[in-house]
C-alpha atoms as a PDB file:
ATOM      1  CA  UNK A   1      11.690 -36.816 -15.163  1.00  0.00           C
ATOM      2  CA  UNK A   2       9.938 -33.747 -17.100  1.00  0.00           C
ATOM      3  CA  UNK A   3      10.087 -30.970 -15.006  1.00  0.00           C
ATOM      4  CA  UNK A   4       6.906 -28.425 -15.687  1.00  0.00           C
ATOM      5  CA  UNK A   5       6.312 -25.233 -13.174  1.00  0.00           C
ATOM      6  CA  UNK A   6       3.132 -24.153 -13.621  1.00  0.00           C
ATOM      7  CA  UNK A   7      -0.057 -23.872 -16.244  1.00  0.00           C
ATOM      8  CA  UNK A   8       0.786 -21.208 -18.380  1.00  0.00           C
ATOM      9  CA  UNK A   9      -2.630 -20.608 -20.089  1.00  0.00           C
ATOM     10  CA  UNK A  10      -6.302 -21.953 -20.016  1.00  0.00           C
ATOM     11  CA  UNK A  11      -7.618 -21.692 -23.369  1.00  0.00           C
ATOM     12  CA  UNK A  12     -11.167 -20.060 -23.688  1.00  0.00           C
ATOM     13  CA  UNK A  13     -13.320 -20.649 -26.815  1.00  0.00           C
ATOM     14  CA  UNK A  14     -16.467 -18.240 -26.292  1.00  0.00           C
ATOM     15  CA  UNK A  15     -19.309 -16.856 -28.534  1.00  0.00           C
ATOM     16  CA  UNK A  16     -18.342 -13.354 -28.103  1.00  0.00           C
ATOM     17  CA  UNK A  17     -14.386 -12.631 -27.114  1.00  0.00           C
ATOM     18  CA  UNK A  18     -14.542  -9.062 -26.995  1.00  0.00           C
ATOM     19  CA  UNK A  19     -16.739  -9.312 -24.347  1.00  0.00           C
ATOM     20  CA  UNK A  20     -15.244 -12.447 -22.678  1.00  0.00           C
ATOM     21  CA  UNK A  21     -11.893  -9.939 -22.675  1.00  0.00           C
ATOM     22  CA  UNK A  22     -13.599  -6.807 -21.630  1.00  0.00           C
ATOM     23  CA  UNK A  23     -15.485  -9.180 -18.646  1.00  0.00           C
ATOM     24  CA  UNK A  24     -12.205 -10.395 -17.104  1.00  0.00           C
ATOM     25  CA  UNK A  25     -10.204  -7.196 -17.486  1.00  0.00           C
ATOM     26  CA  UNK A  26     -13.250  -5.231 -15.597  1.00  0.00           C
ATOM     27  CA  UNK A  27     -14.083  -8.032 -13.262  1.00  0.00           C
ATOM     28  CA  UNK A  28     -11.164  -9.633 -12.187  1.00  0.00           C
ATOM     29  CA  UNK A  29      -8.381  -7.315 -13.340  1.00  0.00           C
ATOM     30  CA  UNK A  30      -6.434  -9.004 -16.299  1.00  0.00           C
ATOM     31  CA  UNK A  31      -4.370  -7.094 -18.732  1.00  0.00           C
ATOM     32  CA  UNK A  32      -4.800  -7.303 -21.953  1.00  0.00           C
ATOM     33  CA  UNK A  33      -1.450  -8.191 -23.548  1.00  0.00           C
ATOM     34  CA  UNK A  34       0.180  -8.387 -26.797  1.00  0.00           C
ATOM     35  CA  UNK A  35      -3.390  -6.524 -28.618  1.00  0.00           C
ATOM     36  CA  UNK A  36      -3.322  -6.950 -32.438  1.00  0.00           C
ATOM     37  CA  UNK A  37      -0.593  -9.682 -32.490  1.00  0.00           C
ATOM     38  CA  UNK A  38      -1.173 -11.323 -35.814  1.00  0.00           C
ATOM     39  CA  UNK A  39      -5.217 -11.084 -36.460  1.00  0.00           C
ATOM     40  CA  UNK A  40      -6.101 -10.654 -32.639  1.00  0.00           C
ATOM     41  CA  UNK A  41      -6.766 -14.205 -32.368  1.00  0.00           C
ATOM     42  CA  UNK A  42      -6.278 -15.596 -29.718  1.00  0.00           C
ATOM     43  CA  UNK A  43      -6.672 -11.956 -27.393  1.00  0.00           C
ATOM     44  CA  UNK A  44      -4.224 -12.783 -24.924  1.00  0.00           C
ATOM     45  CA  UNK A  45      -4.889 -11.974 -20.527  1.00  0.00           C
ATOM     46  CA  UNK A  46      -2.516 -12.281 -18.346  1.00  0.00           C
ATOM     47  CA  UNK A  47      -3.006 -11.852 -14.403  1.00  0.00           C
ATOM     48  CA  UNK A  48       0.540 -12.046 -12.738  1.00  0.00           C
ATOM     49  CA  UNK A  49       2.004 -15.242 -14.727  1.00  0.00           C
ATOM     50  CA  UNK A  50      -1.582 -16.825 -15.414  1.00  0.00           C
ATOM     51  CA  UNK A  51      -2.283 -16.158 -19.136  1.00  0.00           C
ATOM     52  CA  UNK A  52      -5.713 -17.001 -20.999  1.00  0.00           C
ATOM     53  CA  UNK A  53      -6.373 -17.143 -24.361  1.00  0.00           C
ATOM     54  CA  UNK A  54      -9.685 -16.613 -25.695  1.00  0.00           C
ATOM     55  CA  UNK A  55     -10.554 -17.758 -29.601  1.00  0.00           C
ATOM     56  CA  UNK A  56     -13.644 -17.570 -31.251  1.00  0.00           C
ATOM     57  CA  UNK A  57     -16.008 -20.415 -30.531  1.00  0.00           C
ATOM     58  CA  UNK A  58     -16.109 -22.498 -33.991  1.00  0.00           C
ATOM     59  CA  UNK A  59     -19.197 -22.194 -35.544  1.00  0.00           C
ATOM     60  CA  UNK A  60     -19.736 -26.616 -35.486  1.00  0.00           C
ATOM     61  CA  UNK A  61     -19.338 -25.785 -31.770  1.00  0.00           C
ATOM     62  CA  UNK A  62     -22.387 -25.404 -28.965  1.00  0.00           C
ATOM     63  CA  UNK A  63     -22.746 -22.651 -26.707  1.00  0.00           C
ATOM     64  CA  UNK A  64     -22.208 -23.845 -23.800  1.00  0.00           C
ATOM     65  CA  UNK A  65     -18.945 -24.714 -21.509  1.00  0.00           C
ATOM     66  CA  UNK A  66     -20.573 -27.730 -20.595  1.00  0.00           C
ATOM     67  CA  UNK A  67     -18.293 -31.024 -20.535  1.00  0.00           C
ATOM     68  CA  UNK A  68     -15.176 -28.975 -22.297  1.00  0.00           C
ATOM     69  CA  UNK A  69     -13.637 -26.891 -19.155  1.00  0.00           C
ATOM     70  CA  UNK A  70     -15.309 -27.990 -15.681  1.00  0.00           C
ATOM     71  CA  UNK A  71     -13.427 -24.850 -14.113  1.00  0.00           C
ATOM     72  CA  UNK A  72     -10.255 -23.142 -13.244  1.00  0.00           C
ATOM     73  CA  UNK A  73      -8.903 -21.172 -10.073  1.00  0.00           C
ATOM     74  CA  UNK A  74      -6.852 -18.753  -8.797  1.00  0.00           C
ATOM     75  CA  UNK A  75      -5.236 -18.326  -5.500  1.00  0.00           C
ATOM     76  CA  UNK A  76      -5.751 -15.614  -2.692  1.00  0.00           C
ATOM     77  CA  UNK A  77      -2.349 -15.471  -1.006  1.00  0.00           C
ATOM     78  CA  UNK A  78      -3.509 -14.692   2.093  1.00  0.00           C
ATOM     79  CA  UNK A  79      -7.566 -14.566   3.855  1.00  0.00           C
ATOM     80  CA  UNK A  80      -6.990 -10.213   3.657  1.00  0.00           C
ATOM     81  CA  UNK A  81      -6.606 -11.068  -0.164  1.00  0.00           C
ATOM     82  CA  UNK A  82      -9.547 -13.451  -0.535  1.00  0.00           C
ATOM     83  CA  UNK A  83     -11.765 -11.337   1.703  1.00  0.00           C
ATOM     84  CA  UNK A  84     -11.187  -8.144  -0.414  1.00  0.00           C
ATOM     85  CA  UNK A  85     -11.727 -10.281  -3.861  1.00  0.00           C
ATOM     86  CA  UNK A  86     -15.651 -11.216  -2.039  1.00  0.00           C
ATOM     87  CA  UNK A  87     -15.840  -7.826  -1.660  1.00  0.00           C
ATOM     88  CA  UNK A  88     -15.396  -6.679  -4.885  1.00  0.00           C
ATOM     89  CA  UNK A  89     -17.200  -9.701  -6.545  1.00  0.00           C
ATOM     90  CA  UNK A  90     -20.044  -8.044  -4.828  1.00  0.00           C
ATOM     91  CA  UNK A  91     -19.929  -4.276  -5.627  1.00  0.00           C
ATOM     92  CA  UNK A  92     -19.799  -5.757  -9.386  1.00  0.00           C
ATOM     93  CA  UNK A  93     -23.201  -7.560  -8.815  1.00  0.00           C
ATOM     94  CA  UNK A  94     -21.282 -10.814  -9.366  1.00  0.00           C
ATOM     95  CA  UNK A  95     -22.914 -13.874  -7.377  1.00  0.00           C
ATOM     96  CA  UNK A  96     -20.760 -16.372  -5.978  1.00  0.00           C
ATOM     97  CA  UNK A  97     -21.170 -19.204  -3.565  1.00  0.00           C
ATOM     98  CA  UNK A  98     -18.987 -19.687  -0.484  1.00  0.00           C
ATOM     99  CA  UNK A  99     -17.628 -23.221   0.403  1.00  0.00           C
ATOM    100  CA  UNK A 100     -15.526 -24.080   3.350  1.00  0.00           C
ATOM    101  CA  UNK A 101     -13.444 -26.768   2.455  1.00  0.00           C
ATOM    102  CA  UNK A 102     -11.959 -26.874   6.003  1.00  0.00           C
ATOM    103  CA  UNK A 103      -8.381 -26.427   4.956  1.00  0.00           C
ATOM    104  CA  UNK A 104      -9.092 -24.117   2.474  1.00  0.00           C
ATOM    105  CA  UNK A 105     -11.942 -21.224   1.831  1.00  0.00           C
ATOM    106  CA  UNK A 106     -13.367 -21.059  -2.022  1.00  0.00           C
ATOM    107  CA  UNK A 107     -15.897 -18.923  -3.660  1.00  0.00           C
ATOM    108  CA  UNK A 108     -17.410 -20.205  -6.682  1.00  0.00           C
ATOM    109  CA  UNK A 109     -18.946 -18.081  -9.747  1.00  0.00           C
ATOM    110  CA  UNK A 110     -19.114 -18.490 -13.919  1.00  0.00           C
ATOM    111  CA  UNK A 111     -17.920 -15.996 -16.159  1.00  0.00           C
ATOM    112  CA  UNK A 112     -20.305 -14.132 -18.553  1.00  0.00           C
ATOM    113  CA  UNK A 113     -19.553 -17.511 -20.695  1.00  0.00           C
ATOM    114  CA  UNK A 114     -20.943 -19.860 -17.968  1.00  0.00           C
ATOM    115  CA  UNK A 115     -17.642 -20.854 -17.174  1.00  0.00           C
ATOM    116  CA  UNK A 116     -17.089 -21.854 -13.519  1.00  0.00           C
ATOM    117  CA  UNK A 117     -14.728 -19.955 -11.410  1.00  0.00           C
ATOM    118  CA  UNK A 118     -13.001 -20.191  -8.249  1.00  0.00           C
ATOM    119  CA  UNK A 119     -10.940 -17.709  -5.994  1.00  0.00           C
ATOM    120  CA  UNK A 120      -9.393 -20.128  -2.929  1.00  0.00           C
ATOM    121  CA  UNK A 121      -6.964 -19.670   0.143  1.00  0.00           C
ATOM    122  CA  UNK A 122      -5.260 -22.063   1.915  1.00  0.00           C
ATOM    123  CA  UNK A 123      -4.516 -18.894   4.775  1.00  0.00           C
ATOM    124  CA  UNK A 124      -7.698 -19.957   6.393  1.00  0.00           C
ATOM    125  CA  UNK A 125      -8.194 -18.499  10.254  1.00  0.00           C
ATOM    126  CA  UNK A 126      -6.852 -20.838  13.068  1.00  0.00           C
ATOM    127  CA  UNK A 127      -9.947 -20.412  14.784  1.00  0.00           C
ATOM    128  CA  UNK A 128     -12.025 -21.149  11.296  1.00  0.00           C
ATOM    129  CA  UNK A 129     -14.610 -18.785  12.238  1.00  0.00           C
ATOM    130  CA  UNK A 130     -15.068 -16.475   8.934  1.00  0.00           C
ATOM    131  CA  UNK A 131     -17.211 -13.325   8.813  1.00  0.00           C
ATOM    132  CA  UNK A 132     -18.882 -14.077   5.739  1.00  0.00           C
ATOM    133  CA  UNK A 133     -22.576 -14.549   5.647  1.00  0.00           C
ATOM    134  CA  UNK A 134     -24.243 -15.217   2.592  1.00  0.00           C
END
């Protein structure tokens, strides 16, 4: 049986990388790794061991995200963790909307490319009651 551990990359194709690269390093915190390997393309992020790529969007290709990546997430290890990355979401003026998915919490927001995002924990409360008010 194939044994696989994890995704190792989403690939992004967006209208203006730069950007895209300079949007997830300042909101979110990725590093940007391995700069000017070959042309620069793809510009590689990584954020612990979740890498993605981001390539120039094709010129054949439309704007929009729509129907090519319906979105990707990252985990909050603990409700601390997920609590603090609300907070900061919001100091960078970045809306989001809050779903409680009973055995997990999720906050849900697109990337300057309209990409959808979500941050999630599975450490919700035992007593489910959560601070957050929209």
């Amino acid at each position: 049986m194939m044994r696989l551990e994890q995704i190792d990359h989403v690939a992004l194709r967006c209208a203006s990388p730069e950007a895209t690269k300079a949007w997830y390093v300042s909101t979110l915190g990725f590093e940007h790794v391995v700069p000017g390997q070959g042309s620069g393309v793809p510009i590689f992020l990584r954020l612990g061991s979740t890498y993605i790529t981001v390539f120039p969007q094709k010129d054949h290709e439309q704007a929009s995200a729509e129907g090519r990546v319906w979105h990707f997430a990252f985990r909050a290890a603990t409700y601390a963790d997920f609590r603090l990355a609300r907070t900061e979401l919001q100091a960078k003026n970045v809306s989001f909307q809050f779903r409680d998915h009973e055995f997990a919490h999720s906050i849900y927001f697109s990337d300057r490319d309209g990409i959808l995002l979500e941050i999630t924990t599975y450490d919700v409360p035992k007593d489910k009651q959560d601070d957050y008010v929209d």
